[in-house]
Each structure stands twice: as C-alpha cells, then as structure tokens.
Protein backbone atom coordinates (compact mmCIF):
# COMPACT_ATOMS: atom_id res chain seq x y z
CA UNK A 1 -61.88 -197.62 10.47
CA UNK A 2 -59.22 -195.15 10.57
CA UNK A 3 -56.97 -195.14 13.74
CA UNK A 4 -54.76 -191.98 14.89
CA UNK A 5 -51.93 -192.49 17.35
CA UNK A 6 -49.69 -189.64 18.95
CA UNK A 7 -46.46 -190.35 20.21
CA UNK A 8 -43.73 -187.90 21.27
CA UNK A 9 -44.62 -186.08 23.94
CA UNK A 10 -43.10 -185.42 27.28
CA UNK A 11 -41.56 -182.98 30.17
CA UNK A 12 -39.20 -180.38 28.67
CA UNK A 13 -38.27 -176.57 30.03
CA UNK A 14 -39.24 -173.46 28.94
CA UNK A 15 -37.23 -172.93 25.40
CA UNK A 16 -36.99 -176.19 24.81
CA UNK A 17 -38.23 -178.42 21.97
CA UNK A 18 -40.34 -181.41 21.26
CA UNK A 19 -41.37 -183.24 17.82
CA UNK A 20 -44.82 -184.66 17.96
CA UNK A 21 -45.65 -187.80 15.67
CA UNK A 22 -49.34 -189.14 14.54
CA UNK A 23 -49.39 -192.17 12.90
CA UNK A 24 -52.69 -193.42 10.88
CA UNK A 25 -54.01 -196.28 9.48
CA UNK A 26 -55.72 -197.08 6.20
CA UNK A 27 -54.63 -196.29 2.60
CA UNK A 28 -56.72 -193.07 2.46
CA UNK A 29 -54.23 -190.90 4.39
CA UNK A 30 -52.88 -188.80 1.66
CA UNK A 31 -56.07 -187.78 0.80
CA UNK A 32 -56.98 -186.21 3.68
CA UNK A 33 -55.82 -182.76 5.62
CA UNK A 34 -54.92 -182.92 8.70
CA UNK A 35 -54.50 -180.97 12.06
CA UNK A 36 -53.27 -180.75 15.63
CA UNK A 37 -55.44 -179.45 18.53
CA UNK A 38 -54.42 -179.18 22.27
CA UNK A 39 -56.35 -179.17 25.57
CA UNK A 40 -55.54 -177.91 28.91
CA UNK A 41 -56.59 -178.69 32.08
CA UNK A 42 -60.52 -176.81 32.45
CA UNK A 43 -59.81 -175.42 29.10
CA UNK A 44 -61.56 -176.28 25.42
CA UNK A 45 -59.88 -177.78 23.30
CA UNK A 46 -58.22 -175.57 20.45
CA UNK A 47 -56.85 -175.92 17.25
CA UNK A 48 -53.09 -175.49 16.71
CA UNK A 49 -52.38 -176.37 13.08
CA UNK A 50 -53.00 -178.23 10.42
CA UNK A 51 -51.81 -179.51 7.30
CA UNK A 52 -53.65 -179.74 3.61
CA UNK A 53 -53.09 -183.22 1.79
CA UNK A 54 -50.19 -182.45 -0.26
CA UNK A 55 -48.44 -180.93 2.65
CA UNK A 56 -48.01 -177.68 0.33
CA UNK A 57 -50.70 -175.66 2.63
CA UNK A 58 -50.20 -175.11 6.04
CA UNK A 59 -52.27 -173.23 8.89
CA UNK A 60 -51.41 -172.12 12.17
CA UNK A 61 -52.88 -170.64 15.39
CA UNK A 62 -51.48 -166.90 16.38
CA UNK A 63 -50.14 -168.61 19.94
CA UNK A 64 -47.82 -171.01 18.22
CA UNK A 65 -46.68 -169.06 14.62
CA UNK A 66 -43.02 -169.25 14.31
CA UNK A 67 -42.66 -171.53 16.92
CA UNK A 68 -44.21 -174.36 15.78
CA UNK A 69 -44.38 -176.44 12.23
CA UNK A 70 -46.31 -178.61 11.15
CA UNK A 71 -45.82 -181.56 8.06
CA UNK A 72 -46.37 -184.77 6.60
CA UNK A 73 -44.94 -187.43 4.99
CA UNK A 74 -47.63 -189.36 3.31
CA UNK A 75 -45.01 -192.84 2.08
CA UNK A 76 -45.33 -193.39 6.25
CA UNK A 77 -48.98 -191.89 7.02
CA UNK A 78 -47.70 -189.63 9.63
CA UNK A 79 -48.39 -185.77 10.30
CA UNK A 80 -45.87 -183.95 12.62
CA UNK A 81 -45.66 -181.46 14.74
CA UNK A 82 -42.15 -180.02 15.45
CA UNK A 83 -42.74 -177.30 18.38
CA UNK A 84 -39.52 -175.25 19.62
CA UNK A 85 -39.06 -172.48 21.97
CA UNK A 86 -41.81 -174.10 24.36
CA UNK A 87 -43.57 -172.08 26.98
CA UNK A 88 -45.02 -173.26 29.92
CA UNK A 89 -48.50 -172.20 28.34
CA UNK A 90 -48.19 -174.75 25.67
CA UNK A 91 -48.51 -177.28 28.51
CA UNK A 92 -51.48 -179.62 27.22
CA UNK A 93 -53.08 -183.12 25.87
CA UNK A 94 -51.98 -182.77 21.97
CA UNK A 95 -54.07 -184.44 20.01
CA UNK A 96 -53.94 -185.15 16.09
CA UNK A 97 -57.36 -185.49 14.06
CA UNK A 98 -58.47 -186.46 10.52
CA UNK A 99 -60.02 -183.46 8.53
CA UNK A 100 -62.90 -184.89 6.48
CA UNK A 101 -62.85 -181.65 4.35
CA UNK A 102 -65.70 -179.75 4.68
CA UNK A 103 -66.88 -177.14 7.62
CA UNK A 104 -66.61 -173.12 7.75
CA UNK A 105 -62.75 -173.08 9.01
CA UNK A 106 -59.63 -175.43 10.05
CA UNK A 107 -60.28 -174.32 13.30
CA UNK A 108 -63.72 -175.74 13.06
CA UNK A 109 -63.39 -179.09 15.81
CA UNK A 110 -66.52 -180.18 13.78
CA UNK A 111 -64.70 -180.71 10.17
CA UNK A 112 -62.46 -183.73 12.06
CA UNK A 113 -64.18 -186.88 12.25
CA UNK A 114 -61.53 -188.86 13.34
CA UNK A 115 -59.15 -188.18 16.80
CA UNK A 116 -56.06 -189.61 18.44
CA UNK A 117 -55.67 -190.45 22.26
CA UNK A 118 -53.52 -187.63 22.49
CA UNK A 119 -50.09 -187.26 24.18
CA UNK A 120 -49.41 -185.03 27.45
CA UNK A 121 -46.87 -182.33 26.75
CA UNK A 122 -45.95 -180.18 30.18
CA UNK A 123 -43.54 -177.69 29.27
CA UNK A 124 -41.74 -176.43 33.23
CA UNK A 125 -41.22 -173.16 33.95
C-alpha cells in the first residue's frame, strides 16, 4: 500500500510564494511519475503538473507555466511543487497522485491510482 501525504500549504497574498511537499511510502517511488492536481470549490479537479521518474521530464498546465515548478528527489520519496507569483485563482485543495504509467495523457485523472489528502492553498487578493 502506497501512502501520499501533502504538506505545505497555507494563506499567502497575491505574488506571493508557497513550496508544496508530497511525501510517499514504499520502495517503488522512483519508479513511478508523478503529478499535482488542484480542486476548487464546485470545480473538477485539474491537473497542474507532473513529473516523469527520473525527474528529467516535466509537464505543466498553461494556467501555471512559468510560475510554477515541479521536482523530485527520489533518496527522500518526495515530489514538489514550488509555486511563485500566486494568484488568487490558484486558490484550491492541492493534491499529489501516483502515475501508474499508462492512459492517453498526464492530464488523464484516470492514469493515477494512488492520491494524497491534499493540502488547502488560498492565495488573498
């Protein structure tokens, strides 16, 4: 049983920064890719970024390029998400997920079998 948890988030202001953390368990965590999704309040859940297992790939949604950046470091099975000049739209549950490696797209909520309990970030206008 793998388990994901998210730590780092908070209340910040608009331009401000935060660095996400998701920690996993199991020996198997280098193997896998890995991304970061977010959900609002009456909104789906969408994908942010994500992460291949080497940490030399990485993929990001159009709302958060060049803002956010996402890595790894596989000797302490955590993923990251380091997200700077924050907008009050980026105001969501974050949540960090295993990608089992298969599925039509990193976007693809389907390809991630395995979820944290996500962390609130609330970014103030």
């Amino acid at each position: 049983q793998v388990q994901l948890v998210e730590s780092g988030g908070g209340l910040v202001q608009a331009g401000g920064s935060l660095r996400l953390s998701c920690a996993a368990s199991g020996r198997t965590f280098s193997s896998y890719a890995m991304g970061w999704f977010r959900q609002a309040p009456g909104k789906e859940r969408e994908s942010v970024a994500a992460i291949n297992w080497s940490g030399g790939s990485t993929y990001y949604a159009d709302s958060v390029k060049g803002r956010f950046t996402i890595s790894r470091d596989n000797a302490k099975n955590t993923v990251y998400l380091q997200m700077n000049s924050l907008k009050p739209e980026d105001t969501a549950v974050y949540y960090c997920a295993r990608d089992r490696g298969y599925g039509s797209s990193w976007t693809d909520k389907s390809r991630y079998d395995y979820w944290g309990q996500g962390t609130q970030v609330t970014v103030s206008s």
